[in-house]
C-alpha atoms as a PDB file:
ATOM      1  CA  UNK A   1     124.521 111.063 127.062  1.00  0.00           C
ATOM      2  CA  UNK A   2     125.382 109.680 130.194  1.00  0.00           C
ATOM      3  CA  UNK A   3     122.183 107.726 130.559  1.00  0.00           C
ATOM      4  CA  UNK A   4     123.158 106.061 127.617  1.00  0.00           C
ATOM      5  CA  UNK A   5     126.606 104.954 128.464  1.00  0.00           C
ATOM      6  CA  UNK A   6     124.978 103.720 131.620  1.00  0.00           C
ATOM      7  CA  UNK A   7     122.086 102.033 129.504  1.00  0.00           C
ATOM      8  CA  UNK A   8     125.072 100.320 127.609  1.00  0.00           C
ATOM      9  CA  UNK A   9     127.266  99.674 130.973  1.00  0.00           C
ATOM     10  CA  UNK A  10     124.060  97.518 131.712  1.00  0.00           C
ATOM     11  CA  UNK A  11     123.398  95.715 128.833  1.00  0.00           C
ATOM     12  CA  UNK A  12     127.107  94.467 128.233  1.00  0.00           C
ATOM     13  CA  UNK A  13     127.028  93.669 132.204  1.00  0.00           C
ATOM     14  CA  UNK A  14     123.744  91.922 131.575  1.00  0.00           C
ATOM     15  CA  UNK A  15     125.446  89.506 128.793  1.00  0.00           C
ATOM     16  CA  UNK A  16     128.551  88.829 130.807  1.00  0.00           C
ATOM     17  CA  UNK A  17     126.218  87.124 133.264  1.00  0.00           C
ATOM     18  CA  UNK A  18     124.534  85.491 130.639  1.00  0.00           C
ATOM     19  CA  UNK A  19     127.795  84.136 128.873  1.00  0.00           C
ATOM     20  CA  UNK A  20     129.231  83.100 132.036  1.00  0.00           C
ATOM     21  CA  UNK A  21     126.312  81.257 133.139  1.00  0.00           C
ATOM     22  CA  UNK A  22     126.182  79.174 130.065  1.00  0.00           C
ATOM     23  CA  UNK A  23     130.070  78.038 130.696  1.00  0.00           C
ATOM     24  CA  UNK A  24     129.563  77.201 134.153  1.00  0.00           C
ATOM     25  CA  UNK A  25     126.371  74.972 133.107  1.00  0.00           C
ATOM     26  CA  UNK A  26     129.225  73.554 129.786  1.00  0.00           C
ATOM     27  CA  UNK A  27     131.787  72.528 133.032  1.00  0.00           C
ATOM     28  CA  UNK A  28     129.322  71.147 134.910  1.00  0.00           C
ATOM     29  CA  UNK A  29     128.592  68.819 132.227  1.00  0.00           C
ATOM     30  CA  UNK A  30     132.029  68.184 131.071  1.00  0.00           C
ATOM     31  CA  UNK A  31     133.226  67.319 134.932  1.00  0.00           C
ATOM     32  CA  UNK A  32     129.523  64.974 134.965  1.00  0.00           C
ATOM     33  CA  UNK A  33     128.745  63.573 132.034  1.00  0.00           C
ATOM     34  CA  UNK A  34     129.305  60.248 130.610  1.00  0.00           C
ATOM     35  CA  UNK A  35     132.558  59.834 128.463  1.00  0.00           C
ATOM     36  CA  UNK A  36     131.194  58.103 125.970  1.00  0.00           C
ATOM     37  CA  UNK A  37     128.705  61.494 124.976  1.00  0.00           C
ATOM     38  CA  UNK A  38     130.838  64.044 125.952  1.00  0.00           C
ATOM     39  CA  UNK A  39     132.596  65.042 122.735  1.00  0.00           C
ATOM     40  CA  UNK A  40     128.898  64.860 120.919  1.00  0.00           C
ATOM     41  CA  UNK A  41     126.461  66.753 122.798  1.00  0.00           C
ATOM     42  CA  UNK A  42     126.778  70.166 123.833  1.00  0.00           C
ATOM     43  CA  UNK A  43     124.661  71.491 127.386  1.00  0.00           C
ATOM     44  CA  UNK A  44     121.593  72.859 126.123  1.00  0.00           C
ATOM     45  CA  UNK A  45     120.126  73.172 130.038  1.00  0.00           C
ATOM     46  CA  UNK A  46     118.868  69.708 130.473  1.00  0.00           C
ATOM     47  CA  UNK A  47     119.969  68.003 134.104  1.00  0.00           C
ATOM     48  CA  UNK A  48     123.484  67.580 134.329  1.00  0.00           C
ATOM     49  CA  UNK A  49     124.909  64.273 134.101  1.00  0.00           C
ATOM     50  CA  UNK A  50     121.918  62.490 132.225  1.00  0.00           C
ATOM     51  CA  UNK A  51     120.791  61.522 128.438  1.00  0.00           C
ATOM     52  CA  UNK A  52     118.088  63.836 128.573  1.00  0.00           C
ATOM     53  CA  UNK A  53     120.437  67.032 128.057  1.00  0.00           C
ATOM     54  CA  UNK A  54     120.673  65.922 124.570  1.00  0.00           C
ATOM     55  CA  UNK A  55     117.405  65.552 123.800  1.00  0.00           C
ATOM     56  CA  UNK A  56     116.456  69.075 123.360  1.00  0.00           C
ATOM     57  CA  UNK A  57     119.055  68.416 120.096  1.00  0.00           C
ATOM     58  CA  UNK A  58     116.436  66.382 118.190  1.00  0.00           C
ATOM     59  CA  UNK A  59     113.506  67.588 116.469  1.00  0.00           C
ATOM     60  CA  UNK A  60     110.398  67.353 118.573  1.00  0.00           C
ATOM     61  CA  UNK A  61     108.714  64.672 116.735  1.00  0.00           C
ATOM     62  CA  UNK A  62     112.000  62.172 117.217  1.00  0.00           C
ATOM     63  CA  UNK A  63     112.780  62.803 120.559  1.00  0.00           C
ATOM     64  CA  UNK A  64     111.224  59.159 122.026  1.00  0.00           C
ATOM     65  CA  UNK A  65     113.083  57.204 119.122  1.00  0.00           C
ATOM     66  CA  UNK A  66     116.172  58.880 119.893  1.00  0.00           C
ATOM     67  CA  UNK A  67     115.816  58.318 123.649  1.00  0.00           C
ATOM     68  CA  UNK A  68     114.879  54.836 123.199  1.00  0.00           C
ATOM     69  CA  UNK A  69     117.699  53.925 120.723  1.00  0.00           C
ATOM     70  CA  UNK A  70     120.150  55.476 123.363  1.00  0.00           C
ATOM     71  CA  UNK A  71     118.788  53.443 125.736  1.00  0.00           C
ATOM     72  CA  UNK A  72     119.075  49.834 123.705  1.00  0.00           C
ATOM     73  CA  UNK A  73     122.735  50.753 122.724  1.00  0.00           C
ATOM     74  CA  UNK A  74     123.229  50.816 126.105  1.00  0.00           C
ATOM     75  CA  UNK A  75     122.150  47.503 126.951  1.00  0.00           C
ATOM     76  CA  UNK A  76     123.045  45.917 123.658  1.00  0.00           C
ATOM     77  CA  UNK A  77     126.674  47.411 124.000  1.00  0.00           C
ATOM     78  CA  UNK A  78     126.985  45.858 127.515  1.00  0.00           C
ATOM     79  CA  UNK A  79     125.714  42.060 125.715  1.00  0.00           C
ATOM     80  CA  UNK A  80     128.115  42.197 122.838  1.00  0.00           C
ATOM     81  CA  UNK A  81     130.787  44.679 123.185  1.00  0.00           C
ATOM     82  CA  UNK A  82     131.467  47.944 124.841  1.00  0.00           C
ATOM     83  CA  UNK A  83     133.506  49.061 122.711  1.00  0.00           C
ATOM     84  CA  UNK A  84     131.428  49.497 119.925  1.00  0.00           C
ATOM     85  CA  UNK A  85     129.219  52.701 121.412  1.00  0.00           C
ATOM     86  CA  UNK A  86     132.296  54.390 122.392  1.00  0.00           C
ATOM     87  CA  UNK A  87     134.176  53.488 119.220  1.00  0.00           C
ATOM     88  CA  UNK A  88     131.375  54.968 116.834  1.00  0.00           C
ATOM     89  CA  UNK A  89     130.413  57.862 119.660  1.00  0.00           C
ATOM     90  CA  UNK A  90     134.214  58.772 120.168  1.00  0.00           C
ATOM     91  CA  UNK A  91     136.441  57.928 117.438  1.00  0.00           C
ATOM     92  CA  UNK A  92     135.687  60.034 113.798  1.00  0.00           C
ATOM     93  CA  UNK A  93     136.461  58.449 111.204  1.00  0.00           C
ATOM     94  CA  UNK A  94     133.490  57.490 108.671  1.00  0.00           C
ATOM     95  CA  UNK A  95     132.018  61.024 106.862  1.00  0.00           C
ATOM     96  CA  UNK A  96     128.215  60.890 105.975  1.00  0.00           C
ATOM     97  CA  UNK A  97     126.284  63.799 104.826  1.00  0.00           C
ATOM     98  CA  UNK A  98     122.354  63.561 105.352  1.00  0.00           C
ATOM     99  CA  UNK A  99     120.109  61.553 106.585  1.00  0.00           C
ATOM    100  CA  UNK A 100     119.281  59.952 103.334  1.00  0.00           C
ATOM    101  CA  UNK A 101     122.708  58.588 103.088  1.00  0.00           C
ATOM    102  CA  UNK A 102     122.679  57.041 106.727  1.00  0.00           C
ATOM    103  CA  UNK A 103     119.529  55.349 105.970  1.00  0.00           C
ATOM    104  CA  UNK A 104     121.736  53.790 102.262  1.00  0.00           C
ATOM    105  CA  UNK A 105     124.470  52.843 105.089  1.00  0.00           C
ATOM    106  CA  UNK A 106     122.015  51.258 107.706  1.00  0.00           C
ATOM    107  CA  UNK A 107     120.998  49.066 104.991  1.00  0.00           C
ATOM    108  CA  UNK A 108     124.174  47.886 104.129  1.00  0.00           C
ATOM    109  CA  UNK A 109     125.029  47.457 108.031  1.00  0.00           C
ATOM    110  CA  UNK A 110     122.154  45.444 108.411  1.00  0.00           C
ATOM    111  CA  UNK A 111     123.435  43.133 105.655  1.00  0.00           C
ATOM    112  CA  UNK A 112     127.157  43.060 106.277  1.00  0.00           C
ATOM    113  CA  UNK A 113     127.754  43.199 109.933  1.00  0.00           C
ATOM    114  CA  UNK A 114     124.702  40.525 110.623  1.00  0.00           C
ATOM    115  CA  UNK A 115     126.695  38.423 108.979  1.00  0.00           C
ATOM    116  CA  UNK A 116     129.340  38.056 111.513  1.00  0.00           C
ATOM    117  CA  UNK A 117     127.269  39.313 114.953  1.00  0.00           C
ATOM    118  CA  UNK A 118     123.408  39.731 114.860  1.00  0.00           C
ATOM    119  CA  UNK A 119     123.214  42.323 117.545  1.00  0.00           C
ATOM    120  CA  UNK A 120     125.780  44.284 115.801  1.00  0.00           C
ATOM    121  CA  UNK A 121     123.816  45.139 112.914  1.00  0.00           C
ATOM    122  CA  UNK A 122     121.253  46.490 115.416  1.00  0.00           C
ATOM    123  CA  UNK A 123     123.852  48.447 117.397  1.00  0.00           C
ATOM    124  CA  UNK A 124     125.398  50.050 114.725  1.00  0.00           C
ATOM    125  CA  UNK A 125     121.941  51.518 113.168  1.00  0.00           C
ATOM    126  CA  UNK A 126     121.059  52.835 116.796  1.00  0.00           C
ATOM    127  CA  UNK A 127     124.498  54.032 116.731  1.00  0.00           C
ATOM    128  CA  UNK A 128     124.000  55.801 113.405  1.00  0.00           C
ATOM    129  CA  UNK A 129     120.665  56.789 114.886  1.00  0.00           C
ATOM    130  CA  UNK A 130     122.023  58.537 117.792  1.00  0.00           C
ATOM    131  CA  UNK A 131     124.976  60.048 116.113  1.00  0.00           C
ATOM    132  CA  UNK A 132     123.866  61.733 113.269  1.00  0.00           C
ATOM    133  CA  UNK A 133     121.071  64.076 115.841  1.00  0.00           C
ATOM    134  CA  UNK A 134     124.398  64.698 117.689  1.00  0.00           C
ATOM    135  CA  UNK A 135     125.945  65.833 115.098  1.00  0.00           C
ATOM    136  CA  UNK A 136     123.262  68.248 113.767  1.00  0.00           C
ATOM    137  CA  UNK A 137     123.875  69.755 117.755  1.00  0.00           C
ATOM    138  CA  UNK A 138     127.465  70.278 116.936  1.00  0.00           C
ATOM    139  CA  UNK A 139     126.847  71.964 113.855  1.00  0.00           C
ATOM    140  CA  UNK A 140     123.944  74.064 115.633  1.00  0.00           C
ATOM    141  CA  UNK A 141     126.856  74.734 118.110  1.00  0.00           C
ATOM    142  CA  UNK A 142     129.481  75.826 115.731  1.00  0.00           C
ATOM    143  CA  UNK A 143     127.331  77.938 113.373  1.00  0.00           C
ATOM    144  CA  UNK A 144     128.559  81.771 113.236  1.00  0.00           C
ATOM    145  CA  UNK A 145     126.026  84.334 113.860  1.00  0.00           C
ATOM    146  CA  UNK A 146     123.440  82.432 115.303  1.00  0.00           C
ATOM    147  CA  UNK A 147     123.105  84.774 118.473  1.00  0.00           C
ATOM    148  CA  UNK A 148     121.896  87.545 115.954  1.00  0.00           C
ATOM    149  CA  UNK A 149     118.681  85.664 114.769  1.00  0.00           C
ATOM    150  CA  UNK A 150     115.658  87.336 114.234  1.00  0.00           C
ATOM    151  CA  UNK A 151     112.165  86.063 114.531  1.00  0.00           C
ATOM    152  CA  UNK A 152     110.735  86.982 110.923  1.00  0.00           C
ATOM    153  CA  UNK A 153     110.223  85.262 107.826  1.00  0.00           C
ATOM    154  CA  UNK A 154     111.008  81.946 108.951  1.00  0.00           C
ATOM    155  CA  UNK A 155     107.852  80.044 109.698  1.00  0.00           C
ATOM    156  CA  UNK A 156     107.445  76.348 110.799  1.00  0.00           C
ATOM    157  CA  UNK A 157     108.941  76.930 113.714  1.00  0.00           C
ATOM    158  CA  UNK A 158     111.825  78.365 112.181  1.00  0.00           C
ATOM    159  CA  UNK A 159     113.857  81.519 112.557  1.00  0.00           C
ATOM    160  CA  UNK A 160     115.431  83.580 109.851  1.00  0.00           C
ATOM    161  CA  UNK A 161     118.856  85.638 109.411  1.00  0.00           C
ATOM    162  CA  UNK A 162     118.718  87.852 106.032  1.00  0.00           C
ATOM    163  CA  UNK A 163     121.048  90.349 104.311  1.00  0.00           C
ATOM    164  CA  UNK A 164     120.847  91.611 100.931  1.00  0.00           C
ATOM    165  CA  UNK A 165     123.421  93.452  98.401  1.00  0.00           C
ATOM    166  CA  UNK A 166     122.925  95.419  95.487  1.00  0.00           C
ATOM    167  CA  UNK A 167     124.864  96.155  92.685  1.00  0.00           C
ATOM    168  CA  UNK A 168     124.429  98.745  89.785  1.00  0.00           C
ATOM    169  CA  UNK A 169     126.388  99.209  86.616  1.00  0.00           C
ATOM    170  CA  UNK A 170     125.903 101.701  83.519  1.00  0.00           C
ATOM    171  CA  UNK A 171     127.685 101.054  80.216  1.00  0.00           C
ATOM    172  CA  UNK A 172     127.302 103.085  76.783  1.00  0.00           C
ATOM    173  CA  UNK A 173     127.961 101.033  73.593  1.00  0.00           C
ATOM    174  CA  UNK A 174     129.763 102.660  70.370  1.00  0.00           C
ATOM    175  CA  UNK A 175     126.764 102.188  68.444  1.00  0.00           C
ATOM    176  CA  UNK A 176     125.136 104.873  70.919  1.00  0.00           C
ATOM    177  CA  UNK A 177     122.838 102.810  73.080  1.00  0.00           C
ATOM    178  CA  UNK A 178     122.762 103.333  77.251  1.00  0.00           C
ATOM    179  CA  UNK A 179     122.280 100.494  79.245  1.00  0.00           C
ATOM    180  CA  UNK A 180     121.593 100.520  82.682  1.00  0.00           C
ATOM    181  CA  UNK A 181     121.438  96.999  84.702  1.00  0.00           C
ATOM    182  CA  UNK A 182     120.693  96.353  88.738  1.00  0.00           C
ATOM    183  CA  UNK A 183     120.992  93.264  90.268  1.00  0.00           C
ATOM    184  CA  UNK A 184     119.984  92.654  93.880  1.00  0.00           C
ATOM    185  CA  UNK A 185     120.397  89.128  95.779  1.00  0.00           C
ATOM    186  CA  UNK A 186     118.734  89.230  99.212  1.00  0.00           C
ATOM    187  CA  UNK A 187     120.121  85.664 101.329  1.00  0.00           C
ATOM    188  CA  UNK A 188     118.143  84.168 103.915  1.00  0.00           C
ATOM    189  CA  UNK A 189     119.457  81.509 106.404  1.00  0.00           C
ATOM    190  CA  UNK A 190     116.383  79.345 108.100  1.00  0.00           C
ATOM    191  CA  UNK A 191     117.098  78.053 112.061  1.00  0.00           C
ATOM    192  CA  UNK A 192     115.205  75.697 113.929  1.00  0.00           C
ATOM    193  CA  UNK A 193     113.788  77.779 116.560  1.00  0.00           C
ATOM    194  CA  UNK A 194     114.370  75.704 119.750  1.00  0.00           C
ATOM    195  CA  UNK A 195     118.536  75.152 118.589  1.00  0.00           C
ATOM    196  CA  UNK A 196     119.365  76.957 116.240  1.00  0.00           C
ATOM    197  CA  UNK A 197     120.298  73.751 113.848  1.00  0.00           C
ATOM    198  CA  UNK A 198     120.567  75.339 110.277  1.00  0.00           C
ATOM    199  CA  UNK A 199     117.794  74.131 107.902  1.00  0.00           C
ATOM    200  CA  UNK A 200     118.304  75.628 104.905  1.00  0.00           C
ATOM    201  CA  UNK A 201     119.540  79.145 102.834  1.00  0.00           C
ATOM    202  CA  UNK A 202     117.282  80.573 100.673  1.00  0.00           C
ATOM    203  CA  UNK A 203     118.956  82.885  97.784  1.00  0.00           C
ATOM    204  CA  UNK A 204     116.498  85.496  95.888  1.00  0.00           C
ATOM    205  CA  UNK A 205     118.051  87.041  93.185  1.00  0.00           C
ATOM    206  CA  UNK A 206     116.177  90.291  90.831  1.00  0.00           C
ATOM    207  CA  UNK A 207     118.021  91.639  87.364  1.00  0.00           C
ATOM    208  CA  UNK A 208     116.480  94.433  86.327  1.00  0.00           C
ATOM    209  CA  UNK A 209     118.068  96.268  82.940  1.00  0.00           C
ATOM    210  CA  UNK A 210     116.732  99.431  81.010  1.00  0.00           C
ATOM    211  CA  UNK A 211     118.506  99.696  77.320  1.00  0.00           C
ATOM    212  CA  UNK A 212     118.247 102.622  75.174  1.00  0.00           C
ATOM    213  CA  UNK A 213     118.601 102.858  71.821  1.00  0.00           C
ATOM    214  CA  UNK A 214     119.945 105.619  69.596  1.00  0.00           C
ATOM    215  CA  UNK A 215     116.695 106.478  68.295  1.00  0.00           C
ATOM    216  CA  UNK A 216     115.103 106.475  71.278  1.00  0.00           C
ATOM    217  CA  UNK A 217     113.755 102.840  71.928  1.00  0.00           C
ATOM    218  CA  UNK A 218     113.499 101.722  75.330  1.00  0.00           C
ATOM    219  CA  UNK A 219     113.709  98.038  76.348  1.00  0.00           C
ATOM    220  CA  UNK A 220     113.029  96.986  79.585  1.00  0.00           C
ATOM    221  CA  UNK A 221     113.829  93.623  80.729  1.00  0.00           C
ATOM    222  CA  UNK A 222     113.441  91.961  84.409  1.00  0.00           C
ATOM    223  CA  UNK A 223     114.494  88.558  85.628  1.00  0.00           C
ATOM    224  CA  UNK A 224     113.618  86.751  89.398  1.00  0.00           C
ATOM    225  CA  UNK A 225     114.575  83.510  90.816  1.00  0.00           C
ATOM    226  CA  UNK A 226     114.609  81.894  94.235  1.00  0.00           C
ATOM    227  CA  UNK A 227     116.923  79.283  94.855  1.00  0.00           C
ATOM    228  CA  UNK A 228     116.585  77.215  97.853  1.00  0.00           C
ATOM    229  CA  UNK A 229     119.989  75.455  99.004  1.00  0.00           C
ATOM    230  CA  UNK A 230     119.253  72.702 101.541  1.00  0.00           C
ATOM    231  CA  UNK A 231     122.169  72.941 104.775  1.00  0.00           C
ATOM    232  CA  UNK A 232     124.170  69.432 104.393  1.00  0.00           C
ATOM    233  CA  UNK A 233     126.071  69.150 107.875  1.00  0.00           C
ATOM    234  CA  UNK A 234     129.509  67.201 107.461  1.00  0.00           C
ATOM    235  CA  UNK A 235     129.221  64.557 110.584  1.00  0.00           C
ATOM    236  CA  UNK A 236     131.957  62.227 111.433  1.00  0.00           C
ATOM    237  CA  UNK A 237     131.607  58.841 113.036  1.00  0.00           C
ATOM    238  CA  UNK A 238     132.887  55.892 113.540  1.00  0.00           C
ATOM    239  CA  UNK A 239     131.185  52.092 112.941  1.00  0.00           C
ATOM    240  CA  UNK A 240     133.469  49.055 114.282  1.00  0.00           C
ATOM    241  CA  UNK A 241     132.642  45.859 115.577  1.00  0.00           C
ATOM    242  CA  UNK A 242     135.164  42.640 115.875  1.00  0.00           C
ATOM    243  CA  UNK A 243     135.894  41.196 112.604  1.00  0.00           C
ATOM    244  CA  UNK A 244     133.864  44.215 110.574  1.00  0.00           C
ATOM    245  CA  UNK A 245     135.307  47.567 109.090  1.00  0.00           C
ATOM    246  CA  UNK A 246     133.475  49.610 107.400  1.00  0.00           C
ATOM    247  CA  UNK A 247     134.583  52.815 105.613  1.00  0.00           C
ATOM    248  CA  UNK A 248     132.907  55.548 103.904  1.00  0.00           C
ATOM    249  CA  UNK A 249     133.427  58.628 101.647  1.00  0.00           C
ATOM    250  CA  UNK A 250     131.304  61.181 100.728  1.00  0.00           C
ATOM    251  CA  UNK A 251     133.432  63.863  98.612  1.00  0.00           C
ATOM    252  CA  UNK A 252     131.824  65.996  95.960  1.00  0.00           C
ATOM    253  CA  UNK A 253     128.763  64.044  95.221  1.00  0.00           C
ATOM    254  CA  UNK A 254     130.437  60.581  94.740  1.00  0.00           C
ATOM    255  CA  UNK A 255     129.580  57.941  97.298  1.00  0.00           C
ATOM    256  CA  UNK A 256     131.549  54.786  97.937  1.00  0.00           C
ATOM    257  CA  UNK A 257     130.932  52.580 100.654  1.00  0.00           C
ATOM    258  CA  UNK A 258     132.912  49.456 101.026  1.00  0.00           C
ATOM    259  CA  UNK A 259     132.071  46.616 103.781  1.00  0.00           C
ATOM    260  CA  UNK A 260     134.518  44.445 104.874  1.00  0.00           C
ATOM    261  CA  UNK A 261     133.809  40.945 106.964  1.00  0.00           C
ATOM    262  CA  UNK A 262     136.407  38.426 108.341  1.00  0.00           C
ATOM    263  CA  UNK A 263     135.094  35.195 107.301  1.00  0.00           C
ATOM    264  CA  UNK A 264     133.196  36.162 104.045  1.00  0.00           C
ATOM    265  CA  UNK A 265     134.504  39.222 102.332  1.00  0.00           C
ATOM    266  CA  UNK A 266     131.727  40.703 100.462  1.00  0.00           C
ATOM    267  CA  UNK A 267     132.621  43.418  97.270  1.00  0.00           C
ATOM    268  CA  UNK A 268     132.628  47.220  97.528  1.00  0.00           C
ATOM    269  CA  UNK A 269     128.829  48.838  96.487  1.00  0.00           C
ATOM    270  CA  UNK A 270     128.949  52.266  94.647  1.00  0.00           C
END
């Protein structure tokens, strides 16, 4: 008994170092880190200080884009104006859901703001770029029970939390038949293995039900599906450059996007 109370003594011990570890690494990179980035990308043990702590956000096979579109915000920023990284990096205003719909608004970007700045159009799509990966870190950040993941099931590089509930009911009709129903519904949640960015939840659902009749006829019937629900992250941002606005809405499944330019207005696109 008392060499498991010390086994557990340990363990906890063993976390507290771990947890405070991790916040004095967070600190670090608060107290160092750009102020343009800071309220986007959470430490995930890259050098303190630099872009390439963010990195490790991004899937593997985007991490040179995203690198390279940080850097040419950088420099375009400095050409046109500065305040259009940290306004779209700082400020949330704009709501997108997926990376489908910030490719639809890159588009329209491209064709509003180059009316008014050329580089602008380019910025803002880096921008978008940049800020959409940062966002999928945030949500990795925030997501609740992602230190309980276990290494099964997942595939693709992917890890997998599951649980499962079942539920059984018997009922007896007035014409003397007995039925007896169970339903299970076992839920799995996919992560990206190297952060923990939520992919996608996979619902499997089994009815089974047993009816019989008064003069003895049994019917058996048995039902399965799989339904696989794709994770849609809520990201905010913001898009501004001089004499462009740009606002957009994306609230149960209705998308409205409406551009704005100073010199030539241009109408509203559903």
């Amino acid at each position: 008994m008392a060499s498991m109370m010390g086994g557990m003594g340990d363990a906890m011990k063993e976390q507290d170092r771990a947890v405070g570890a991790k916040k004095k690494i967070e600190d670090e990179m608060a107290e160092k880190a750009p102020g343009s980035i800071k309220p986007f990308f959470p430490c995930c043990g890259g050098p303190v200080g630099t872009m390439d702590k963010c990195i490790c956000m991004v899937p593997a096979d985007q991490q040179e884009q995203v690198k390279s579109a940080i850097q040419k915000l950088q420099e375009v920023s400095i050409q046109t104006s500065p305040r259009l990284a940290l306004s779209c990096c700082n400020r949330p205003l704009v709501v997108f859901e997926s990376l489908d719909v910030m490719r639809f608004i890159c588009k329209a970007v491209d064709g509003a703001v180059s009316l008014a700045d050329p580089y602008a159009a380019m910025t803002s799509r880096l921008c978008l770029l940049v800020t959409y990966w940062s966002c999928q870190a945030l949500v990795a950040a925030s997501e609740p029970g992602q230190e309980a993941l276990v290494s099964r099931g997942g595939g693709r590089g992917l890890k997998a939390v599951q649980n499962a509930r079942e539920q059984s009911s018997t009922v007896s009709g007035p014409d003397g038949t007995h039925t007896e129903s169970k339903k299970s519904v076992k839920e799995q949640r996919l992560f990206r293995a190297h952060n923990n960015a939520h992919v996608e939840t996979k619902v499997m659902s089994e009815q089974k039900r047993k009816t019989t009749k008064k003069d003895g006829t049994v019917v058996v019937t048995e039902s399965k599906s799989i339904r696989k629900v794709p994770h849609v992250p809520l990201c905010p941002l913001r898009i501004r450059s001089e004499g462009t606005a740009f606002t957009l809405l994306v609230a149960s499944g209705l998308l409205s996007l409406s551009s704005r330019v100073s010199r030539k207005p241009r109408p509203a696109v559903h």
